[in-house]
PDB file of N, CA and C in Angstrom:
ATOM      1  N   UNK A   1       0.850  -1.171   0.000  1.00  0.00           N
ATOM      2  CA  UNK A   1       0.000   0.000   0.000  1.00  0.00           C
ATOM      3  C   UNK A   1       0.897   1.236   0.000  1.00  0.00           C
ATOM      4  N   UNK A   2       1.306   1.529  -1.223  1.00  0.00           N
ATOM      5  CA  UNK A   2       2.213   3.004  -0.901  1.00  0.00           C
ATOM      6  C   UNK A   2       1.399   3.671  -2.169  1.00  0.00           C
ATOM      7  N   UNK A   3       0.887   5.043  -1.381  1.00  0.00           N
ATOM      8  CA  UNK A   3       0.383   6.060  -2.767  1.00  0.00           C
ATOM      9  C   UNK A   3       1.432   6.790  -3.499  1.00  0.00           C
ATOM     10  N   UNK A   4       1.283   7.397  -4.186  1.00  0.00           N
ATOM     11  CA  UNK A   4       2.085   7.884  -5.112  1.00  0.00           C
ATOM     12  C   UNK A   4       2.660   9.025  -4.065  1.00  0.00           C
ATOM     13  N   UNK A   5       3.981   9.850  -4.227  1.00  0.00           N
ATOM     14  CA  UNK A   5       4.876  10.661  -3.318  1.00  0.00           C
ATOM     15  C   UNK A   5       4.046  12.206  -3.939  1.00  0.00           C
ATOM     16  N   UNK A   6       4.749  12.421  -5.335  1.00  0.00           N
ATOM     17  CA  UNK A   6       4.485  13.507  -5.324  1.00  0.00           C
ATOM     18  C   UNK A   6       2.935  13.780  -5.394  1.00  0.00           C
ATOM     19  N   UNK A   7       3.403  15.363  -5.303  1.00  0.00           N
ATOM     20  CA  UNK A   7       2.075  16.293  -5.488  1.00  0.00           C
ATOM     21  C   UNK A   7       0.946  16.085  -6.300  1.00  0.00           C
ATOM     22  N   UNK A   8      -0.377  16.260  -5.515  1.00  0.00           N
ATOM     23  CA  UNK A   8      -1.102  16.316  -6.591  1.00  0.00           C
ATOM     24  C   UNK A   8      -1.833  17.801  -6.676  1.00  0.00           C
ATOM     25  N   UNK A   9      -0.825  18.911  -6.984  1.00  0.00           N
ATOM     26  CA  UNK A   9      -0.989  20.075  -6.652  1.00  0.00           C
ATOM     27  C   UNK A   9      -2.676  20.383  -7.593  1.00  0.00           C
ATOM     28  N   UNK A  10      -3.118  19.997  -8.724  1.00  0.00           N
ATOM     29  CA  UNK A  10      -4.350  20.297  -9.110  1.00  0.00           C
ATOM     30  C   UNK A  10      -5.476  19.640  -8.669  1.00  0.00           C
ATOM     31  N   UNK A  11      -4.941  18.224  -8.137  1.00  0.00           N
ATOM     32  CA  UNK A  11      -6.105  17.820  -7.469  1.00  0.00           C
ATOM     33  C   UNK A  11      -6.576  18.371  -6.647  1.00  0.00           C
ATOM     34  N   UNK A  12      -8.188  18.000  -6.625  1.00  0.00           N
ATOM     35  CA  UNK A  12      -9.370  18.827  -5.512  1.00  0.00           C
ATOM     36  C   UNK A  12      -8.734  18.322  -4.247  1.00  0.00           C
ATOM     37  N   UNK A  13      -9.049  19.134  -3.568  1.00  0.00           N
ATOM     38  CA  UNK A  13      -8.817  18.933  -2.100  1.00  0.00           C
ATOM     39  C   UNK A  13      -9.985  18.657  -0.987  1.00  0.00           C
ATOM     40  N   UNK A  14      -9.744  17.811  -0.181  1.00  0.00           N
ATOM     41  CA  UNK A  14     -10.931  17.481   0.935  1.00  0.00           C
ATOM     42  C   UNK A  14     -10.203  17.680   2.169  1.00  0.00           C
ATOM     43  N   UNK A  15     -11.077  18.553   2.831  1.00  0.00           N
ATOM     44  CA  UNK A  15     -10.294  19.111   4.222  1.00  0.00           C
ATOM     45  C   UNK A  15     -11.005  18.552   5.960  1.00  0.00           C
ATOM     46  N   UNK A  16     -10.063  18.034   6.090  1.00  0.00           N
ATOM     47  CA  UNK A  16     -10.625  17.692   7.977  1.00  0.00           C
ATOM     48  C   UNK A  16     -10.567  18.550   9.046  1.00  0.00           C
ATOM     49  N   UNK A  17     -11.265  19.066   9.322  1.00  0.00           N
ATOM     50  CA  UNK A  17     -11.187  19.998  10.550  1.00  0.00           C
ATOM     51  C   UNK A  17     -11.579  19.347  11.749  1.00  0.00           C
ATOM     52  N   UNK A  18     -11.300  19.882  13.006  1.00  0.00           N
ATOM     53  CA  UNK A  18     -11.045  19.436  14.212  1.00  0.00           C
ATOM     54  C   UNK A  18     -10.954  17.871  14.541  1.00  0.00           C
ATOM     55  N   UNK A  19     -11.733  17.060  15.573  1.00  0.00           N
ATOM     56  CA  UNK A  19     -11.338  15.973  15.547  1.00  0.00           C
ATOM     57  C   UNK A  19     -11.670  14.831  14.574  1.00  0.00           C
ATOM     58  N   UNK A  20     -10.432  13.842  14.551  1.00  0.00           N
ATOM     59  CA  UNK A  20     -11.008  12.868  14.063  1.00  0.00           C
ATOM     60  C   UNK A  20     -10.848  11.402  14.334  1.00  0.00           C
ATOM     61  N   UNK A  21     -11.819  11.185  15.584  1.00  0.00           N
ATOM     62  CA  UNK A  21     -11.710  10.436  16.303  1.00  0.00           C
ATOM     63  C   UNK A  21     -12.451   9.181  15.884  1.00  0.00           C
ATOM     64  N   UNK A  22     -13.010   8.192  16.937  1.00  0.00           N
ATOM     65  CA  UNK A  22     -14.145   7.481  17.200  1.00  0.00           C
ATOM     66  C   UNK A  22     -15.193   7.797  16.960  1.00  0.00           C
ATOM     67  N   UNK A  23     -15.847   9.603  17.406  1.00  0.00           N
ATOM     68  CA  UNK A  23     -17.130   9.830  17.013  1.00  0.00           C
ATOM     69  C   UNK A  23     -17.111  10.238  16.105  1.00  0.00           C
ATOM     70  N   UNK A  24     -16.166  10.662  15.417  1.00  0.00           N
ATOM     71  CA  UNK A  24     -16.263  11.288  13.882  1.00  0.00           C
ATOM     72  C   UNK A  24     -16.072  10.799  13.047  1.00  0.00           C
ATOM     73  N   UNK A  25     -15.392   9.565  13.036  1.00  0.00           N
ATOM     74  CA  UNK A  25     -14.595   8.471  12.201  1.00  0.00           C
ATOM     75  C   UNK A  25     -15.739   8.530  10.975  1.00  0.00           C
ATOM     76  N   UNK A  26     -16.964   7.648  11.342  1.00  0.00           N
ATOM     77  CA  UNK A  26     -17.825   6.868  10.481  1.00  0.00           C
ATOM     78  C   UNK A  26     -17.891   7.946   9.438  1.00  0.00           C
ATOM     79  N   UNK A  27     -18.790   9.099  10.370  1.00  0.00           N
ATOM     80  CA  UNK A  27     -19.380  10.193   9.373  1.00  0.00           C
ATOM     81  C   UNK A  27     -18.139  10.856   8.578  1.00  0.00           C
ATOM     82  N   UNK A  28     -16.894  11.078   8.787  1.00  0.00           N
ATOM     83  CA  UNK A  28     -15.988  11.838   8.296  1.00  0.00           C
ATOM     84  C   UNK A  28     -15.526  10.784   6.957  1.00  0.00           C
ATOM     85  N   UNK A  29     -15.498   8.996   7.210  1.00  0.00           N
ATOM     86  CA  UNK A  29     -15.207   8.075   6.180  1.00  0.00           C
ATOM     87  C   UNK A  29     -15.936   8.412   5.004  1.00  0.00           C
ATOM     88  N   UNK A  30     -17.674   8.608   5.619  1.00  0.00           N
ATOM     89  CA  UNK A  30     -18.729   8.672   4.323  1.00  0.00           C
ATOM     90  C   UNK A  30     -18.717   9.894   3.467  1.00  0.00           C
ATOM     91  N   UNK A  31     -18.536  11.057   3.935  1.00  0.00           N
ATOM     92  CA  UNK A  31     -18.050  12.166   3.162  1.00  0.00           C
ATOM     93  C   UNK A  31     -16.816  12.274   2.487  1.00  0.00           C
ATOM     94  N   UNK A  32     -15.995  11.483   2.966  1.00  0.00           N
ATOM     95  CA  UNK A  32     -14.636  11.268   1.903  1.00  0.00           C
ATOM     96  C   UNK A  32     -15.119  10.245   1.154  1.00  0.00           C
ATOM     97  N   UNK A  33     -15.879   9.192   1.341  1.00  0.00           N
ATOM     98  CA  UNK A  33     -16.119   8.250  -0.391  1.00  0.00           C
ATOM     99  C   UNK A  33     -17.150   8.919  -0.953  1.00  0.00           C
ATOM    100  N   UNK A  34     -17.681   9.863  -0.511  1.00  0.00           N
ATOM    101  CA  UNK A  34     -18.899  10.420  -1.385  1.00  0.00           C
ATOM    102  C   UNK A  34     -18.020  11.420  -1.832  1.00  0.00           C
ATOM    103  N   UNK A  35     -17.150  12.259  -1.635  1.00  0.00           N
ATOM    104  CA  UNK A  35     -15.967  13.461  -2.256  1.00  0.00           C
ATOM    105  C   UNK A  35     -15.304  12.386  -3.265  1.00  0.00           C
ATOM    106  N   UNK A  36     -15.048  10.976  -3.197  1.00  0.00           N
ATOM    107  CA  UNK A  36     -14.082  10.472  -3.292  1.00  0.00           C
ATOM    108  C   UNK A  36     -14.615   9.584  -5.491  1.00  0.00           C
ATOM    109  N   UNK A  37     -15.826   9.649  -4.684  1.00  0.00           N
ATOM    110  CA  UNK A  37     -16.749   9.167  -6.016  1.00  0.00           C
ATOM    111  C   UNK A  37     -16.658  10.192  -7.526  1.00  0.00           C
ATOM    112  N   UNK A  38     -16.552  11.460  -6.772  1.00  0.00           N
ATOM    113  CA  UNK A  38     -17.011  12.177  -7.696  1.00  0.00           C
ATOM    114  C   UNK A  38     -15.192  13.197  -8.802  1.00  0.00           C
ATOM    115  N   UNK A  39     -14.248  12.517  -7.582  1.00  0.00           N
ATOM    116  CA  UNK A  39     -13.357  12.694  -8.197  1.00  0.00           C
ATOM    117  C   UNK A  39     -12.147  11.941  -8.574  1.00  0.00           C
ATOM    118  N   UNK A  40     -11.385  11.700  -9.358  1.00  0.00           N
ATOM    119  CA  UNK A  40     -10.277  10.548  -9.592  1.00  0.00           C
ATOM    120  C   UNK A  40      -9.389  10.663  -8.769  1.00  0.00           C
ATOM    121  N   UNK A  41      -9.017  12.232  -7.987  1.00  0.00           N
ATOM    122  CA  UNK A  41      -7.530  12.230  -7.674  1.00  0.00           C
ATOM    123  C   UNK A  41      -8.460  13.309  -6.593  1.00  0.00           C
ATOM    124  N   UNK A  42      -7.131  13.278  -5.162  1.00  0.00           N
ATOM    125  CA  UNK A  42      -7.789  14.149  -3.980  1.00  0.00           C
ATOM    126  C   UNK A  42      -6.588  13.882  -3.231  1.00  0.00           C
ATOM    127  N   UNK A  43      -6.087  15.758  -3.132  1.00  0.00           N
ATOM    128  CA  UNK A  43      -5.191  15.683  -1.837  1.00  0.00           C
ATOM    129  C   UNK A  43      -5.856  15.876  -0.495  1.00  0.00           C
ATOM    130  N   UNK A  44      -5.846  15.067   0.876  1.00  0.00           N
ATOM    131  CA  UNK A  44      -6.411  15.462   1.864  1.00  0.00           C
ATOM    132  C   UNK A  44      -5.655  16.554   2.721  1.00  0.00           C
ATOM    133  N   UNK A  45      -6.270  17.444   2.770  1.00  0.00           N
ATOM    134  CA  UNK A  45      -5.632  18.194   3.687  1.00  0.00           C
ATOM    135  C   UNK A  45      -6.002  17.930   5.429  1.00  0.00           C
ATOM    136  N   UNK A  46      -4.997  17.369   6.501  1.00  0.00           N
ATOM    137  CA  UNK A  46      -5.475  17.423   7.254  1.00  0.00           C
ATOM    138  C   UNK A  46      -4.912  18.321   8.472  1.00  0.00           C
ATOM    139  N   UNK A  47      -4.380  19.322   8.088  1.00  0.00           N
ATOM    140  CA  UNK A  47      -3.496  20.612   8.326  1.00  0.00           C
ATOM    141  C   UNK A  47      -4.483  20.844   9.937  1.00  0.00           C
ATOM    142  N   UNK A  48      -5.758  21.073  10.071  1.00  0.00           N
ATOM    143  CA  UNK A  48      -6.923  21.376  11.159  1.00  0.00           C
ATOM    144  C   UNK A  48      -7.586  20.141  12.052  1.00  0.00           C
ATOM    145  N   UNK A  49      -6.549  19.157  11.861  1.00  0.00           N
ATOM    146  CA  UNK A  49      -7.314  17.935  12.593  1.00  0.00           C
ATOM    147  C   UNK A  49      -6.477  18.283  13.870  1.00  0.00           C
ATOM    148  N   UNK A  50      -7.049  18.493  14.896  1.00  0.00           N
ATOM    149  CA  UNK A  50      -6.642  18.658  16.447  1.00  0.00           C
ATOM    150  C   UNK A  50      -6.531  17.580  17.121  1.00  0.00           C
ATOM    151  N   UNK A  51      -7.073  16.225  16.988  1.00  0.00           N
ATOM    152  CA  UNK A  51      -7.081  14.854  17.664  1.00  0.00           C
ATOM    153  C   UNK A  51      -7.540  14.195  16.643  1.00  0.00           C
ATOM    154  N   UNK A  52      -6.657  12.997  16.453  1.00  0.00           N
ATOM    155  CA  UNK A  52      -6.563  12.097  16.131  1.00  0.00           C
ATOM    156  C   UNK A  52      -6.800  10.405  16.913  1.00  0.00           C
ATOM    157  N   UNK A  53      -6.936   9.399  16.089  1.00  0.00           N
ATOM    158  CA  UNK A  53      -6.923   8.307  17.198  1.00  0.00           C
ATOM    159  C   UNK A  53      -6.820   7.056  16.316  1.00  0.00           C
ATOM    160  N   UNK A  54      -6.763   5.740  17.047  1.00  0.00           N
ATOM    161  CA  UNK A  54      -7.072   4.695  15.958  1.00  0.00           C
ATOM    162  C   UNK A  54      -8.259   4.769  14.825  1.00  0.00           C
ATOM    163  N   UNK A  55      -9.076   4.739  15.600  1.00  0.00           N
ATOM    164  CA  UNK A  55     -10.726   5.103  14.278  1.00  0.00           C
ATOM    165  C   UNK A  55     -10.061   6.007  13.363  1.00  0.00           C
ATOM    166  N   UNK A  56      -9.864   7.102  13.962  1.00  0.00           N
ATOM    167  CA  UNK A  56      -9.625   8.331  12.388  1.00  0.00           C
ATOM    168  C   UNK A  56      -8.301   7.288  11.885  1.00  0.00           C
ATOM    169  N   UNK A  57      -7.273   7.190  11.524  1.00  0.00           N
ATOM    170  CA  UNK A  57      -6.658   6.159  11.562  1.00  0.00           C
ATOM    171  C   UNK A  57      -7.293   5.767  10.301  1.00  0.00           C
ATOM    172  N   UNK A  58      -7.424   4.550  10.639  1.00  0.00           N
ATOM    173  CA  UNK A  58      -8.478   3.820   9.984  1.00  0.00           C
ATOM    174  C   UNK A  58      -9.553   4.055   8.928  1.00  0.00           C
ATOM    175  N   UNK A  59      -9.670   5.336   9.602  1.00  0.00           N
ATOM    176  CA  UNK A  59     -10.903   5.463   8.140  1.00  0.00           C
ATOM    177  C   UNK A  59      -9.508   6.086   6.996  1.00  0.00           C
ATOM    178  N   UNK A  60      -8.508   7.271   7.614  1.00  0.00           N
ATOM    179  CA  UNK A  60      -7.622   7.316   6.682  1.00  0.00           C
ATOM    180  C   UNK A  60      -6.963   5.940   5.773  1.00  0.00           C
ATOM    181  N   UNK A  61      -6.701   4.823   6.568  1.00  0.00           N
ATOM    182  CA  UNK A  61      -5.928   4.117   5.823  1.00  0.00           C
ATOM    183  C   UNK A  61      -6.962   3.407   4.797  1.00  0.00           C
ATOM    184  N   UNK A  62      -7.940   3.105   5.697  1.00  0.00           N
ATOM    185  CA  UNK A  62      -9.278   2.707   4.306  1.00  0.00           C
ATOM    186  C   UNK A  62      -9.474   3.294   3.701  1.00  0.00           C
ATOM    187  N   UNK A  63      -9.523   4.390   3.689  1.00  0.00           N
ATOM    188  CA  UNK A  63      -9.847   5.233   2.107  1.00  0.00           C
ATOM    189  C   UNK A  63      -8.647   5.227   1.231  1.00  0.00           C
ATOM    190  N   UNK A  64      -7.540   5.238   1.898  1.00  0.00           N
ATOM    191  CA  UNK A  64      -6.235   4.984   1.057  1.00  0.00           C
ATOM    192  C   UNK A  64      -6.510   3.578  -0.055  1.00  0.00           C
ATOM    193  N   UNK A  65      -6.974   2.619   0.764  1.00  0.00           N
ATOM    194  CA  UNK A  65      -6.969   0.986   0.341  1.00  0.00           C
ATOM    195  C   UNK A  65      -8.187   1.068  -0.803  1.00  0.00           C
ATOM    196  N   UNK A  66      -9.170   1.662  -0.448  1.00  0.00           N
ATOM    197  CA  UNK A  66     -10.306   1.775  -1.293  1.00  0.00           C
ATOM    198  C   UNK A  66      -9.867   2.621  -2.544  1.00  0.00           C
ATOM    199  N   UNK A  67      -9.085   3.812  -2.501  1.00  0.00           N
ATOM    200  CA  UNK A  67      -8.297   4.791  -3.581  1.00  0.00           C
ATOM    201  C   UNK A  67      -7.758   3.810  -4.857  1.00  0.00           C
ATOM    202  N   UNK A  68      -6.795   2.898  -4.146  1.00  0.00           N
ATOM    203  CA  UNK A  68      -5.733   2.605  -4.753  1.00  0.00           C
ATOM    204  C   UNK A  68      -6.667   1.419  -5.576  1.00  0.00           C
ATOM    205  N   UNK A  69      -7.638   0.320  -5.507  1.00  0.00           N
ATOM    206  CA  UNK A  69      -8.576  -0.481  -5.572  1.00  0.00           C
ATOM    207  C   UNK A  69      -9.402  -0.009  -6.326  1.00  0.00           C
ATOM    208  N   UNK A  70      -9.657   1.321  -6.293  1.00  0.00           N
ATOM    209  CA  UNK A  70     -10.495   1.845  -7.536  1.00  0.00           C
ATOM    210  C   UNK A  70      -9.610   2.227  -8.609  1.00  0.00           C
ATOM    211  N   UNK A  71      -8.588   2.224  -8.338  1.00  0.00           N
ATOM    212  CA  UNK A  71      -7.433   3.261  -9.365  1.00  0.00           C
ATOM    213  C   UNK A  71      -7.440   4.686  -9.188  1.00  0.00           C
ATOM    214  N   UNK A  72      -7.613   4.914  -8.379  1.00  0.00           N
ATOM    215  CA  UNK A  72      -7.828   6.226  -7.622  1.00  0.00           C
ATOM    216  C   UNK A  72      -6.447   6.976  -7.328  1.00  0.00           C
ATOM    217  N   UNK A  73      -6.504   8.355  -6.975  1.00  0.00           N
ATOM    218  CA  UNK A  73      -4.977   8.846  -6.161  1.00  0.00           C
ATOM    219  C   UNK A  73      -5.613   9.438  -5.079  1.00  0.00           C
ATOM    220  N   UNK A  74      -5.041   8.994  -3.915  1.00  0.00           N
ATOM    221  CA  UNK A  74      -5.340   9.700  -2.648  1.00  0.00           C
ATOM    222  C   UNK A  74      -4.174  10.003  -1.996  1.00  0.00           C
ATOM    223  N   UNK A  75      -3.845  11.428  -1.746  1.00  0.00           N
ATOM    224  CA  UNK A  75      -2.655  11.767  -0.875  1.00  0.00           C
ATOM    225  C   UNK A  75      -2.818  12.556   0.411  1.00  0.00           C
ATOM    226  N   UNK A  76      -1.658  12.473   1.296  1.00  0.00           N
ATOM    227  CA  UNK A  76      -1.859  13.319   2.199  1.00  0.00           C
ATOM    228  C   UNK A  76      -1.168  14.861   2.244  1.00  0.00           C
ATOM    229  N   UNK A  77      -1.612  15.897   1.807  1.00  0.00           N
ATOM    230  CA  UNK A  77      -0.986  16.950   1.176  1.00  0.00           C
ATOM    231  C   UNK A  77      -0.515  18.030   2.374  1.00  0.00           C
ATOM    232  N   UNK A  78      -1.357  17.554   3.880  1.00  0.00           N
ATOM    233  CA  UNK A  78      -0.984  18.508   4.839  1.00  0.00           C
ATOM    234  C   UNK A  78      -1.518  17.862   6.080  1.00  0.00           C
ATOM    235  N   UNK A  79      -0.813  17.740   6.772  1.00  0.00           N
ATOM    236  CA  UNK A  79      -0.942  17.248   8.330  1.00  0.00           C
ATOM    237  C   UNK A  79      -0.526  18.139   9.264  1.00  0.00           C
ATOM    238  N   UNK A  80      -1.610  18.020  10.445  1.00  0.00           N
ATOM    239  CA  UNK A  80      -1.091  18.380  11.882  1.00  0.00           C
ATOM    240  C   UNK A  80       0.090  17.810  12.093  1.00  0.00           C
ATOM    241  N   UNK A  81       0.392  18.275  13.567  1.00  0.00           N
ATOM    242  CA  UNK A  81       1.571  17.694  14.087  1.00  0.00           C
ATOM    243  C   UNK A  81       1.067  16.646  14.729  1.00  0.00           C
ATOM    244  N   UNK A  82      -0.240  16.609  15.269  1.00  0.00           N
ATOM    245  CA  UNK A  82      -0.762  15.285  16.204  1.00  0.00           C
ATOM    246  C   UNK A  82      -0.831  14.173  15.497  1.00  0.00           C
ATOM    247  N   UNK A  83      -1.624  14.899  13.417  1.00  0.00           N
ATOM    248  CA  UNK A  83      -1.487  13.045  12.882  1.00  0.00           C
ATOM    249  C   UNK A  83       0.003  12.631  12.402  1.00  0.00           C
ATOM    250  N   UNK A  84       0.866  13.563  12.335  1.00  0.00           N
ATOM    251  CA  UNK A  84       1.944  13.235  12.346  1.00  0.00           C
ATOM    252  C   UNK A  84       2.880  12.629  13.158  1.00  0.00           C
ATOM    253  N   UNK A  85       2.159  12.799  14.437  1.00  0.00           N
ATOM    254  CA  UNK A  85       3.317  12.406  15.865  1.00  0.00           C
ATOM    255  C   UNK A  85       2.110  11.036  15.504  1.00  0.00           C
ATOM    256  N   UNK A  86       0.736  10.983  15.332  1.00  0.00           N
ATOM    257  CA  UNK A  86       0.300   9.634  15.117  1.00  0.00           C
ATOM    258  C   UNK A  86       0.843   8.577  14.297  1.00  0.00           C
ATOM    259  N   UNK A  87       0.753   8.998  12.703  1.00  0.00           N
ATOM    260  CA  UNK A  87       1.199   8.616  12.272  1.00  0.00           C
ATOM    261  C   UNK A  87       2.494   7.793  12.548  1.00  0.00           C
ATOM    262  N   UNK A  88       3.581   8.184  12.995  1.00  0.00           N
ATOM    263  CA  UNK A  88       4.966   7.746  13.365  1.00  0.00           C
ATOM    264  C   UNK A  88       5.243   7.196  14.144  1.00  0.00           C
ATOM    265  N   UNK A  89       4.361   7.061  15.671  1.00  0.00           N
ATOM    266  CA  UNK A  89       4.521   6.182  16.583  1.00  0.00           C
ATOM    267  C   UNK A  89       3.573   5.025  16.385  1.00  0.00           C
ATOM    268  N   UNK A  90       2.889   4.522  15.566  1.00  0.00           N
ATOM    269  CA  UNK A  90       2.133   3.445  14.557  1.00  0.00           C
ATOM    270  C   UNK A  90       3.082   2.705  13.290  1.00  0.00           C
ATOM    271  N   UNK A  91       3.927   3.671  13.403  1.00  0.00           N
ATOM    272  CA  UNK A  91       4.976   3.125  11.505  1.00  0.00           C
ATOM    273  C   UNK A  91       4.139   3.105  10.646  1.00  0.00           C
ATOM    274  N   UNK A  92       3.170   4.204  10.478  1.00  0.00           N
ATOM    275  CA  UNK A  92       2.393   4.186   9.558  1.00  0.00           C
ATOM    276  C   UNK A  92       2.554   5.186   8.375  1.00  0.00           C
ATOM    277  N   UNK A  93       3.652   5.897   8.439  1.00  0.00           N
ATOM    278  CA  UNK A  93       4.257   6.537   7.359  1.00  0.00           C
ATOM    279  C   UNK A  93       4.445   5.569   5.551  1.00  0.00           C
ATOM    280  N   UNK A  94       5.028   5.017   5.643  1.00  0.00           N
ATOM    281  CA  UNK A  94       4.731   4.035   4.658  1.00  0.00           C
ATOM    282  C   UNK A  94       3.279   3.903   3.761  1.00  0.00           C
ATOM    283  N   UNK A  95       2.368   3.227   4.431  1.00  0.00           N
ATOM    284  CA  UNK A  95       1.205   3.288   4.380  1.00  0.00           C
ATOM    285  C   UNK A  95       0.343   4.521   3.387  1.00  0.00           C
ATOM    286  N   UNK A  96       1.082   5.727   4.060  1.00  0.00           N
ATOM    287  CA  UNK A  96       0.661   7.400   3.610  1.00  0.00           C
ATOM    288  C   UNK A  96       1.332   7.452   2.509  1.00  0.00           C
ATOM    289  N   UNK A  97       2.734   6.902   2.264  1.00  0.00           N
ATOM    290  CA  UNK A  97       3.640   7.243   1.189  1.00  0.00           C
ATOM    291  C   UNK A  97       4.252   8.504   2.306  1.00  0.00           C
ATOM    292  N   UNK A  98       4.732   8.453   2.954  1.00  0.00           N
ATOM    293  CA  UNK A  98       5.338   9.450   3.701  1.00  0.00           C
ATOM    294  C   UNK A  98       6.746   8.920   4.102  1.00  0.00           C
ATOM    295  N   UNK A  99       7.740   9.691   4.155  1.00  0.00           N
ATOM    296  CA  UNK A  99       9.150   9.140   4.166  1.00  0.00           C
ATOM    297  C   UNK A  99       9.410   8.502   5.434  1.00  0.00           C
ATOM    298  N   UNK A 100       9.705   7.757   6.173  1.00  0.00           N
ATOM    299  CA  UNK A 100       9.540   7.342   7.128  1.00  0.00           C
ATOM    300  C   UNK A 100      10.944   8.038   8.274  1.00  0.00           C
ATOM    301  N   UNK A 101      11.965   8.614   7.604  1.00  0.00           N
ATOM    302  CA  UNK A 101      12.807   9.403   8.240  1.00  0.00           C
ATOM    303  C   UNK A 101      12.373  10.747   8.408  1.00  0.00           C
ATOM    304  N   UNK A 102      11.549  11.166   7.856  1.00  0.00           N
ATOM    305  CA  UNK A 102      10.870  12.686   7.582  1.00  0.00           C
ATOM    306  C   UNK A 102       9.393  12.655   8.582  1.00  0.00           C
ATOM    307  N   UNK A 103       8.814  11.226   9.097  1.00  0.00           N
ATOM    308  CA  UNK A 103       7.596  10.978   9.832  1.00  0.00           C
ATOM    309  C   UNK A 103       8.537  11.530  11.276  1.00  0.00           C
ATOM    310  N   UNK A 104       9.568  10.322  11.167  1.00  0.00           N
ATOM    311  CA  UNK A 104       9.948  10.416  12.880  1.00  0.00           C
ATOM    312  C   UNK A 104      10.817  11.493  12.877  1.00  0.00           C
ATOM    313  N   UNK A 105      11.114  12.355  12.460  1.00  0.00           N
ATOM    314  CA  UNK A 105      11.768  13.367  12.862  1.00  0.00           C
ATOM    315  C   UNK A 105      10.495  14.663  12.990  1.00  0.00           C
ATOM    316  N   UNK A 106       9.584  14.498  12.505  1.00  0.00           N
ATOM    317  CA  UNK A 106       8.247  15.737  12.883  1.00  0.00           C
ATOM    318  C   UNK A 106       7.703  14.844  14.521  1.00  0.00           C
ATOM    319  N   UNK A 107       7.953  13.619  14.709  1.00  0.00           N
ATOM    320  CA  UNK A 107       7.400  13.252  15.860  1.00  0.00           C
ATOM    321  C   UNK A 107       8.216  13.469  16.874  1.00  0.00           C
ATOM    322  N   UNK A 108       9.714  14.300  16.761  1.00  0.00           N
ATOM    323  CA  UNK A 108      10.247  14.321  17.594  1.00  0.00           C
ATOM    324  C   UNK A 108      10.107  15.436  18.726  1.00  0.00           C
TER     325      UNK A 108
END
């Protein structure tokens, strides 16, 4: 599961704001495959996500799995520092297509 690195500077963008937890997970998954339907390629911005957790997690890496399965591009074009310190203490950089020396050094 590795998405593509570079930019998808023209792709539409879908943005997460505040948390994205357990209670937000489901509903935040269904608005990204319904964003996700209507376009081939989508950088997520998640620059405004304040908490993170396994669920959000999860719906990120599933929509990744579902992206790549449709022939899709899904990237991560902007992260907090929280899904980033998430990201990295999981080893889930990979996963994102995120450098994995460039994850753990923002988690430091």
């Amino acid at each position: 599961m590795n998405p593509p690195q570079e930019p998808l500077e023209d792709a539409p963008g879908f943005v997460f704001k505040g948390e994205l937890t357990i209670y937000t997970a489901a509903e935040s998954y269904a608005r990204l495959q319904d964003f996700m339907v209507a376009h081939h390629r989508c950088a997520l911005d998640l620059s405004a996500v304040s908490e993170i957790d396994c669920a959000g997690l999860q719906c990120l890496l599933r929509s990744v799995q579902l992206a790549e399965r449709e022939g899709k591009r899904l990237m991560l074009a902007a992260r907090s520092q929280v899904v980033d310190e998430a990201i990295a203490l999981l080893h889930l950089g990979s996963a994102f297509g995120i450098d994995a020396s460039h994850s753990e050094q923002d988690a430091s």
